[in-house]
Protein backbone atom coordinates (compact mmCIF):
# COMPACT_ATOMS: atom_id res chain seq x y z
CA UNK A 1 0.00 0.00 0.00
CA UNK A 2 1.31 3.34 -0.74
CA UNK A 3 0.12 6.72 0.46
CA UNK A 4 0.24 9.71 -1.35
CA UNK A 5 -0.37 13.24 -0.16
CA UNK A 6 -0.62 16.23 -2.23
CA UNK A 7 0.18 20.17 -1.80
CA UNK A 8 0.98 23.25 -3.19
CA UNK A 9 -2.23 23.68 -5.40
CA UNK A 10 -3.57 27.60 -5.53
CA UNK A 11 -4.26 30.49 -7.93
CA UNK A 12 -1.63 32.15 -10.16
CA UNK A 13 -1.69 34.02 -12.74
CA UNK A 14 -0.88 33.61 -16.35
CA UNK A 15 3.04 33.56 -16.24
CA UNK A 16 3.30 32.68 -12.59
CA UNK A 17 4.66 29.87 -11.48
CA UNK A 18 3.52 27.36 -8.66
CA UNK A 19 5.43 24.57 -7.30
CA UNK A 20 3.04 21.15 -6.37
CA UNK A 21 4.87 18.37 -3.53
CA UNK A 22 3.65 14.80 -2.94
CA UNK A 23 4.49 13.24 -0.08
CA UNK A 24 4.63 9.18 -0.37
CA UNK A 25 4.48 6.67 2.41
CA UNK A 26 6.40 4.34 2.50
CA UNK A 27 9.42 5.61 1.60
CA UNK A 28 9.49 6.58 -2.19
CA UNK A 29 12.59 4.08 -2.37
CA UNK A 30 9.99 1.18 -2.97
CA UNK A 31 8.48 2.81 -5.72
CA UNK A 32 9.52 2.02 -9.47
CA UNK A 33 7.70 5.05 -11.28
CA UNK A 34 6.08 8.35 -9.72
CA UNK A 35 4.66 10.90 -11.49
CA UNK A 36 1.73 13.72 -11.83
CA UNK A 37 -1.45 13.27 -14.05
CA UNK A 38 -4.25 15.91 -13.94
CA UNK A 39 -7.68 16.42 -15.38
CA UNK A 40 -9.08 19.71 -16.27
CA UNK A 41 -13.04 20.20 -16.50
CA UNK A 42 -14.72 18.20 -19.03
CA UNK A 43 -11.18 16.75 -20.04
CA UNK A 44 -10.18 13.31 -19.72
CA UNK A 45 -7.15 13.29 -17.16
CA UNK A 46 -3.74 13.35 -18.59
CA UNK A 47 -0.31 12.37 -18.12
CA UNK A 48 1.86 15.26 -17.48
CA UNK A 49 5.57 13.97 -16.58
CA UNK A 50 6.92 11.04 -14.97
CA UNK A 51 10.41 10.06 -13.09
CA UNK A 52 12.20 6.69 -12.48
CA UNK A 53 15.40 6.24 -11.11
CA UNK A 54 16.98 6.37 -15.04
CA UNK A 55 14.67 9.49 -16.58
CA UNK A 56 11.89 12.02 -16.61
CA UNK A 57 9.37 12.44 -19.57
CA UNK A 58 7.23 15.25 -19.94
CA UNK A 59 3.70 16.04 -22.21
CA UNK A 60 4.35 17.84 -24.60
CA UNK A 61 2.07 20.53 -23.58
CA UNK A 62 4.20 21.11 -20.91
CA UNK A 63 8.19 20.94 -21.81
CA UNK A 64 10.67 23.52 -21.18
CA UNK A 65 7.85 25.07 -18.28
CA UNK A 66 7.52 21.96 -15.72
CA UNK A 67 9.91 20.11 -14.19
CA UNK A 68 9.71 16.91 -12.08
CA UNK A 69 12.10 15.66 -9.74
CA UNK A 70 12.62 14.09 -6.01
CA UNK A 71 14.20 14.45 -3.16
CA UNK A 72 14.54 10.82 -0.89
CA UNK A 73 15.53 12.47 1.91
CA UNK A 74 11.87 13.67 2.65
CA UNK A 75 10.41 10.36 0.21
CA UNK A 76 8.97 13.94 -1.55
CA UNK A 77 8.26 14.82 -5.46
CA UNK A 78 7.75 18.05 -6.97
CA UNK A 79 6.30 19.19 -10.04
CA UNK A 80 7.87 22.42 -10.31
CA UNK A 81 5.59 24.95 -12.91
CA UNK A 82 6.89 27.75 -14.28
CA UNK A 83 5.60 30.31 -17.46
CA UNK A 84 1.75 29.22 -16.31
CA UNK A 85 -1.33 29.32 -18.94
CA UNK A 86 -4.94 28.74 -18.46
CA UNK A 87 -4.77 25.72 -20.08
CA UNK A 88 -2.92 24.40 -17.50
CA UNK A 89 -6.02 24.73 -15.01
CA UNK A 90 -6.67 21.41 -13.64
CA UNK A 91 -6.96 18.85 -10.65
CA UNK A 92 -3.11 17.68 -10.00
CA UNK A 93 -2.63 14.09 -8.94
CA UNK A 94 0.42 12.93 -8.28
CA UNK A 95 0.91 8.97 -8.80
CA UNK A 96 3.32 6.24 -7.86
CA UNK A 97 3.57 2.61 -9.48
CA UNK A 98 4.33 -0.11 -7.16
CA UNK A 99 3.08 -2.96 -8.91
CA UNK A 100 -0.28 -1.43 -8.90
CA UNK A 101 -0.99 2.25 -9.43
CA UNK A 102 -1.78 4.62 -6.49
CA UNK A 103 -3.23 7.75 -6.46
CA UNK A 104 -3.13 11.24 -4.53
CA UNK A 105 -6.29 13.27 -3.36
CA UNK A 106 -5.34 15.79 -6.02
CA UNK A 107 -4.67 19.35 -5.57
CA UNK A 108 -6.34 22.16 -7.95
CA UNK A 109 -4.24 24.68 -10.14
CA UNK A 110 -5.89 27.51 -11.20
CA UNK A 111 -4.45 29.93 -13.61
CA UNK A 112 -6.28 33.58 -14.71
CA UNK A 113 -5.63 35.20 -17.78
């Protein structure tokens, strides 16, 4: 079972930059793949970037502005958003595979033109 707690949601605007945490139990050392879907209203949810102890991978929607990455210390990953649109208004959820896939609460992102 893995745990997943997310943070850092809010309301920016256009150009701003926000940066969302997720906070796995146990330790994200057990966990192959983490990464951060989300799913904007009347969207179906989408990958947006992934890590794994070799990589990252990003949508394409969102290279060169957001940047995932970890830090073991505090089993903690970031999806760090910079050069915000209003297209990127959604529901966050961050994600980690450990044989099966387990989900976040989700955080919201809101970004005014």
């Amino acid at each position: 079972q893995v745990q997943l707690v997310e943070s850092g949601g809010g309301l920016v605007q256009a150009g701003g930059s926000l940066r969302l945490s997720c906070a796995a139990s146990p330790s994200i050392f057990s966990i192959n793949v983490m990464g951060w879907y989300r799913q904007a209203p009347g969207k179906q949810r989408e990958l947006v970037a992934t890590i794994t102890s070799a990589n990252t991978n990003y949508a394409d929607s969102v290279k060169g502005r957001f940047t995932i990455s970890r830090e073991y210390a505090k089993s903690t990953v970031y999806l760090q958003m910079n050069n915000l649109k209003p297209e990127d208004t959604a529901v966050y959820y961050c994600t980690a595979r450990r044989g099966a896939l387990y989900w976040g609460q989700g955080t919201q992102v809101t970004v005014s033109s």
